[in-house]
Protein backbone atom coordinates (compact mmCIF):
# COMPACT_ATOMS: atom_id res chain seq x y z
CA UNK A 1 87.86 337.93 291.22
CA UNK A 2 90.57 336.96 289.04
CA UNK A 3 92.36 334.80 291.17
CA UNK A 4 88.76 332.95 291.72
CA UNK A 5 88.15 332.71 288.33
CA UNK A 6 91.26 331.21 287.72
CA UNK A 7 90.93 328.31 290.37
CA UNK A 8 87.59 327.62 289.15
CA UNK A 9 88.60 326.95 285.70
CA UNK A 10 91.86 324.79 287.85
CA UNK A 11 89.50 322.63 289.35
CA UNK A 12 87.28 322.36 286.69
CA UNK A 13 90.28 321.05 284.51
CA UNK A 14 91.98 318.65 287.30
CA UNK A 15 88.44 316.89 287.85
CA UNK A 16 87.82 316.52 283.98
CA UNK A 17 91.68 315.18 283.96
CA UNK A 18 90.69 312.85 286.97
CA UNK A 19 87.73 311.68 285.55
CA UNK A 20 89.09 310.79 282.37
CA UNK A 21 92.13 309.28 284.40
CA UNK A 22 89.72 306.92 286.56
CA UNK A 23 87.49 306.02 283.20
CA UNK A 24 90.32 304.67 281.39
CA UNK A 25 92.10 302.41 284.34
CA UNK A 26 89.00 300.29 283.90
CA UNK A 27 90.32 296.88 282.82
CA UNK A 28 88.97 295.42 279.52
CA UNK A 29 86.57 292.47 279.62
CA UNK A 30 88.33 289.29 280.15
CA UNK A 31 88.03 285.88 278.19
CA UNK A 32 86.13 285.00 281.67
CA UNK A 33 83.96 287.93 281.36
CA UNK A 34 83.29 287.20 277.42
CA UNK A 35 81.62 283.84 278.53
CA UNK A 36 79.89 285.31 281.31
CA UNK A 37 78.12 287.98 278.76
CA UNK A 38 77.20 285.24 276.36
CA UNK A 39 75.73 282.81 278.58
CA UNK A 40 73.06 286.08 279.66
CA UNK A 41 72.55 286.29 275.81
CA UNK A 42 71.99 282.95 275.30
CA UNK A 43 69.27 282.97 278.27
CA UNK A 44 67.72 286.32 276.81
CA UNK A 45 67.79 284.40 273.49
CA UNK A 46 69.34 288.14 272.33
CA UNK A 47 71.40 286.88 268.41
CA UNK A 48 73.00 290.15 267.78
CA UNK A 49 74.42 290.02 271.12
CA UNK A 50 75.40 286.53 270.78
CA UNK A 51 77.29 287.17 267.53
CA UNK A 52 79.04 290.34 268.60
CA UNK A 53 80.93 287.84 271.42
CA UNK A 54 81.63 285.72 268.34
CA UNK A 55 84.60 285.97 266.24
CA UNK A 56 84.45 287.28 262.65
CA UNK A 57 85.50 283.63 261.30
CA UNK A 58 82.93 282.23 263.64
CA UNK A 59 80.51 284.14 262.29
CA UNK A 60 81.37 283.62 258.43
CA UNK A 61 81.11 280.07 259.91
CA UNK A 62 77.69 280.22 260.50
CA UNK A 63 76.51 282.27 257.88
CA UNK A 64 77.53 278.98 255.65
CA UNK A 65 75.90 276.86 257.39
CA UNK A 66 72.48 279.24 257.62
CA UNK A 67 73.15 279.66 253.84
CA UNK A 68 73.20 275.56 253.34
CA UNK A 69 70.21 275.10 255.27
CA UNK A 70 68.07 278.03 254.05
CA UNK A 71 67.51 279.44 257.41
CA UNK A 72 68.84 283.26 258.96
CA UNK A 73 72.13 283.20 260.33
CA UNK A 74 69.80 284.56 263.75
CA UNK A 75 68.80 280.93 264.14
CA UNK A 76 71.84 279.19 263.62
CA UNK A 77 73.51 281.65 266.42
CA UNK A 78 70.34 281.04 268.65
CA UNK A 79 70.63 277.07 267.89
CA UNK A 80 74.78 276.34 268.57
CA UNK A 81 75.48 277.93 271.40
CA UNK A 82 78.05 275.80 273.04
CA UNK A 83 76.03 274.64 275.78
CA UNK A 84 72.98 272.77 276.34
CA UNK A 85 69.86 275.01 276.89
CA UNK A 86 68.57 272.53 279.62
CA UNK A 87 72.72 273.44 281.64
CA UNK A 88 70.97 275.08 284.40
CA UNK A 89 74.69 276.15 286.42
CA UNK A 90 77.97 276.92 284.31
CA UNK A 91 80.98 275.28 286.20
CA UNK A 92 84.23 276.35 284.08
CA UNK A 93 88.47 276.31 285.31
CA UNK A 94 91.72 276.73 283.75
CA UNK A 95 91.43 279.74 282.19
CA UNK A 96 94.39 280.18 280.00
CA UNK A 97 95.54 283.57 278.18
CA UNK A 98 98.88 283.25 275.92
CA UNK A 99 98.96 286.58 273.43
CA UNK A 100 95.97 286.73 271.54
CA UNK A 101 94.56 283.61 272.39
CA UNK A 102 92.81 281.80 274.96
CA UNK A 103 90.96 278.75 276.23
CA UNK A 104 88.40 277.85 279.30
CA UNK A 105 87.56 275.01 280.46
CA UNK A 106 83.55 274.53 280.63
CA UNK A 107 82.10 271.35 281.83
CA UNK A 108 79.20 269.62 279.88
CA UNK A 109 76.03 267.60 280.36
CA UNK A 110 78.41 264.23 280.68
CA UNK A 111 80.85 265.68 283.53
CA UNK A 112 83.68 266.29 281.68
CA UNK A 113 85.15 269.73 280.80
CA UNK A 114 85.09 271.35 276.84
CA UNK A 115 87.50 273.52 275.95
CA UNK A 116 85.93 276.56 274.78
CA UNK A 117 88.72 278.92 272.33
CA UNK A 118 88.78 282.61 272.72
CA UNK A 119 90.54 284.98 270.28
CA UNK A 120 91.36 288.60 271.02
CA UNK A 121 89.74 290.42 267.87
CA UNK A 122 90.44 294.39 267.79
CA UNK A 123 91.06 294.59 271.37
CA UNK A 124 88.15 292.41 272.43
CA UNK A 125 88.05 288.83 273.59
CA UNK A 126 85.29 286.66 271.47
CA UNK A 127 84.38 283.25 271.34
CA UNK A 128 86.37 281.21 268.61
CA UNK A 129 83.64 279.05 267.31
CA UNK A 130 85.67 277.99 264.35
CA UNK A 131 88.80 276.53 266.18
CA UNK A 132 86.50 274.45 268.45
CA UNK A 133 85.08 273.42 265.47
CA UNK A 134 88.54 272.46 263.98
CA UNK A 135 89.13 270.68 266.73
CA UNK A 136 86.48 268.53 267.10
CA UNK A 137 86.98 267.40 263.71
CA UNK A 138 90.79 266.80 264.34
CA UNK A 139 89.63 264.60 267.06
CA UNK A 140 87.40 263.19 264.92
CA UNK A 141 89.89 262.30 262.16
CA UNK A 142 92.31 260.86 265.17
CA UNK A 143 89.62 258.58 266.96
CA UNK A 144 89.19 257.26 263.17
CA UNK A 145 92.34 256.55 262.33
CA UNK A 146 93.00 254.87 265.87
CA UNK A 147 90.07 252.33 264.95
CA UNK A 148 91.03 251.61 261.70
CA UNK A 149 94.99 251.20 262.75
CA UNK A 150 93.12 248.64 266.11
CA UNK A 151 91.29 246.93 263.36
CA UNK A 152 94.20 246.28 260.84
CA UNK A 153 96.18 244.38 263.47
């Protein structure tokens, strides 16, 4: 009875151990997989899952701007969401991962590809709303000064 006991509580033990073992291999979401999730909130119209794919700065981001037009930060979240609401398919490539950071290529309403920016915030891959918007206004500043350095010659 012993003996039985004992392999009982044996097998009892190894399965918790292999369960716990096979739980844990699962890989974490992917910058890929980050997108995937958002683009179902954005179709579910679902804000709070929205902003948890969003990065804290993106979100402190849009809190100013729901704070300068005297609307909830809900609606802002619901309104920029990086792709058209009419973009029936989402074609994306080049998915790049150095470190903590990452980028995917996701095509727009004109046929060409945006880069979307991903940062990799306590263990999680979110959406880095801020550095796209940095970069659009780098390119902004650079198409400027372009003109104005075509027009002065």
């Amino acid at each position: 009875f012993k003996e039985m006991r004992f392999y009982q509580i044996f097998l009892i033990l190894f399965l918790a151990f292999w369960l716990t073992a096979c739980a844990s291999t699962k890989e974490p979401p992917t910058p890929f997989d980050t997108l995937q999730t958002y683009t179902q909130a954005i179709k579910k119209k679902d804000a709070a899952k929205m902003k948890a794919l969003l990065t804290k700065e993106s979100i402190k981001m849009s809190e100013e701007q729901a704070k300068a037009q005297n609307v909830s930060l809900d609606e802002i979240i619901l309104r920029e969401t990086l792709f058209s609401p009419d973009q029936k398919v989402l074609k994306f490539r080049n998915e790049k991962i150095e470190g903590d950071y990452a980028t995917i290529e996701v095509e727009n309403n004109f046929g060409g590809f945006d880069r979307i920016p991903f940062v990799k915030e306590d263990g999680i891959w979110k959406i880095a709303k801020d550095k796209l918007a940095d970069e659009m206004n780098k390119q902004v500043e650079e198409d400027i000064k372009r003109q104005q350095e075509e027009m002065n010659q």
